[in-house]
C-alpha atoms as a PDB file:
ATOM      1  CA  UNK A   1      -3.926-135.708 -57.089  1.00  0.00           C
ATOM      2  CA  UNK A   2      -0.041-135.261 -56.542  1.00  0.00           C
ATOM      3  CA  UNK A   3      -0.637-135.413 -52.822  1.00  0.00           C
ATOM      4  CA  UNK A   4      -2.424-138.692 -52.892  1.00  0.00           C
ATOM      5  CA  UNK A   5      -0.271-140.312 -54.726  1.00  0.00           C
ATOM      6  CA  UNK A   6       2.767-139.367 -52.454  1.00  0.00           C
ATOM      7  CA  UNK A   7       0.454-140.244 -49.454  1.00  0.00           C
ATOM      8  CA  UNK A   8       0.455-143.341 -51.260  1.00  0.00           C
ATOM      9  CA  UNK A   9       3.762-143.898 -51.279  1.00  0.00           C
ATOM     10  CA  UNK A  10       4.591-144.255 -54.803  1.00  0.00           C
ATOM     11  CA  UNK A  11       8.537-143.557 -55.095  1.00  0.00           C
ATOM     12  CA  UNK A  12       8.331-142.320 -58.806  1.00  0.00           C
ATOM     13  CA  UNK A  13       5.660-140.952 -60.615  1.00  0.00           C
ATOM     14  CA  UNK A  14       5.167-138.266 -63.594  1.00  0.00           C
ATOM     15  CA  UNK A  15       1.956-136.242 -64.523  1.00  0.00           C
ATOM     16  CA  UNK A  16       1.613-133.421 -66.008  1.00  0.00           C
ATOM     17  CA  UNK A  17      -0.151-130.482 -64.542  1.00  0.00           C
ATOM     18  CA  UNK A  18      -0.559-126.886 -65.055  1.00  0.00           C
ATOM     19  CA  UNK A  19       2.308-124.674 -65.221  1.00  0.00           C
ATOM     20  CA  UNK A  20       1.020-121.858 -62.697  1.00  0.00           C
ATOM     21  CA  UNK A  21       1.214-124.512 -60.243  1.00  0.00           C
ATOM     22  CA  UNK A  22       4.876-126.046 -60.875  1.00  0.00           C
ATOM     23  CA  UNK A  23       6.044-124.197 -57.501  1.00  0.00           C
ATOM     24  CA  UNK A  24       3.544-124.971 -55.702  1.00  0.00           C
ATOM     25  CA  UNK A  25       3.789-128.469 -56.439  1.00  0.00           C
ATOM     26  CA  UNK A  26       7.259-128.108 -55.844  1.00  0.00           C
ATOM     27  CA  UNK A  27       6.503-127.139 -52.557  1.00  0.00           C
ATOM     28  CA  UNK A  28       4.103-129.797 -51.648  1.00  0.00           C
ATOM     29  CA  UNK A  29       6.526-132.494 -52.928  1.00  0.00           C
ATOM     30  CA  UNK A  30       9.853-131.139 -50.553  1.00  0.00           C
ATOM     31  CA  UNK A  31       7.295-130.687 -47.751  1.00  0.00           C
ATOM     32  CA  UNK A  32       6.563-134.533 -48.143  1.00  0.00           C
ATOM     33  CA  UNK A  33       9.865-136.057 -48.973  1.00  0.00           C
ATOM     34  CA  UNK A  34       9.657-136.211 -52.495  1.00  0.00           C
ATOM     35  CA  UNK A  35      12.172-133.987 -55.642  1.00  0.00           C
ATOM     36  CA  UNK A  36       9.864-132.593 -58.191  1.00  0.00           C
ATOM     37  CA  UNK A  37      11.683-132.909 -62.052  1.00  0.00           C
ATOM     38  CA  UNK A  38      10.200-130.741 -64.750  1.00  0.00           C
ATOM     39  CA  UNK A  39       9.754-132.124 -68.250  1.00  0.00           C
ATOM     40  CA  UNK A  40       8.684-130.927 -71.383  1.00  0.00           C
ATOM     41  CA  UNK A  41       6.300-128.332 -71.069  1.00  0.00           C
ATOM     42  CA  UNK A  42       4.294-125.897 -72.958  1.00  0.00           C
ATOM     43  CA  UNK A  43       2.033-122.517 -72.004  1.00  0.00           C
ATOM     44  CA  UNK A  44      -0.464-124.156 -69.922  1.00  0.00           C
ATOM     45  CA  UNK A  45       1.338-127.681 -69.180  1.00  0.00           C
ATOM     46  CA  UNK A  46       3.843-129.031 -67.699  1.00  0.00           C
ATOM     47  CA  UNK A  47       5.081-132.609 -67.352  1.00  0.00           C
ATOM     48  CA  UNK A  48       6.715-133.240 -63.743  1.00  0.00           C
ATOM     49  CA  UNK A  49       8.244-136.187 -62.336  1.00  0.00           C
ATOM     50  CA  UNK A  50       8.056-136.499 -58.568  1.00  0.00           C
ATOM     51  CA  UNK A  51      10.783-139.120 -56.777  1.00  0.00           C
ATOM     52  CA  UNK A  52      10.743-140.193 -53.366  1.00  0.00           C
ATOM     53  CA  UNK A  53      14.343-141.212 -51.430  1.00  0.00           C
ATOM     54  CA  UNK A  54      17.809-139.996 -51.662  1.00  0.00           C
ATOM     55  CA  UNK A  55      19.249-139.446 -55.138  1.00  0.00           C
ATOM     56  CA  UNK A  56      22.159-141.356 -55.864  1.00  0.00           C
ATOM     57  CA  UNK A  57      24.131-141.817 -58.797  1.00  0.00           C
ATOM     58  CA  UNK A  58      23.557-145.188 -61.163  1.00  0.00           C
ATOM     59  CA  UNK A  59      27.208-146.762 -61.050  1.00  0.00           C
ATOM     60  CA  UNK A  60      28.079-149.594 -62.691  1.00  0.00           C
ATOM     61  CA  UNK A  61      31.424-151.869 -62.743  1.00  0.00           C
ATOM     62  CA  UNK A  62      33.587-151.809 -65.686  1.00  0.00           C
ATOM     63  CA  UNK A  63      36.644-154.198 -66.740  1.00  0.00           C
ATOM     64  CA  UNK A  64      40.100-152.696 -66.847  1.00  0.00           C
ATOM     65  CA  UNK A  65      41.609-152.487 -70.295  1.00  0.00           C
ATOM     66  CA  UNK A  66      45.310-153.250 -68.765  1.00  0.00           C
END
């Protein structure tokens, strides 16, 4: 499922999966362009986000106090 959606071209999407396969998916996702994000997660599950495209910071303009 994670493949098909990256084939899709989605640039962010989370699921959750099972946590044997985290590093797999991992794998998958840098072999495509994409960064794999774990989430919360428990024994058997674990939510990951998958982003496409460079990672840049948010910035944002603020006013001088002076």
């Amino acid at each position: 499922m994670l493949a098909v959606l990256m084939d899709q071209g989605n640039r962010e999407f989370t699921r959750w999966i099972s946590s044997v396969n985290v590093e797999q998916a991992r794998a998958l996702a840098e072999s495509l362009g994409y960064r794999l994000v774990t989430g919360t997660s428990d024994e058997s599950w674990t939510e990951v986000t998958l982003r496409s495209g460079r990672a840049r910071p948010a910035l944002r303009l603020v006013q001088s106090a002076g």
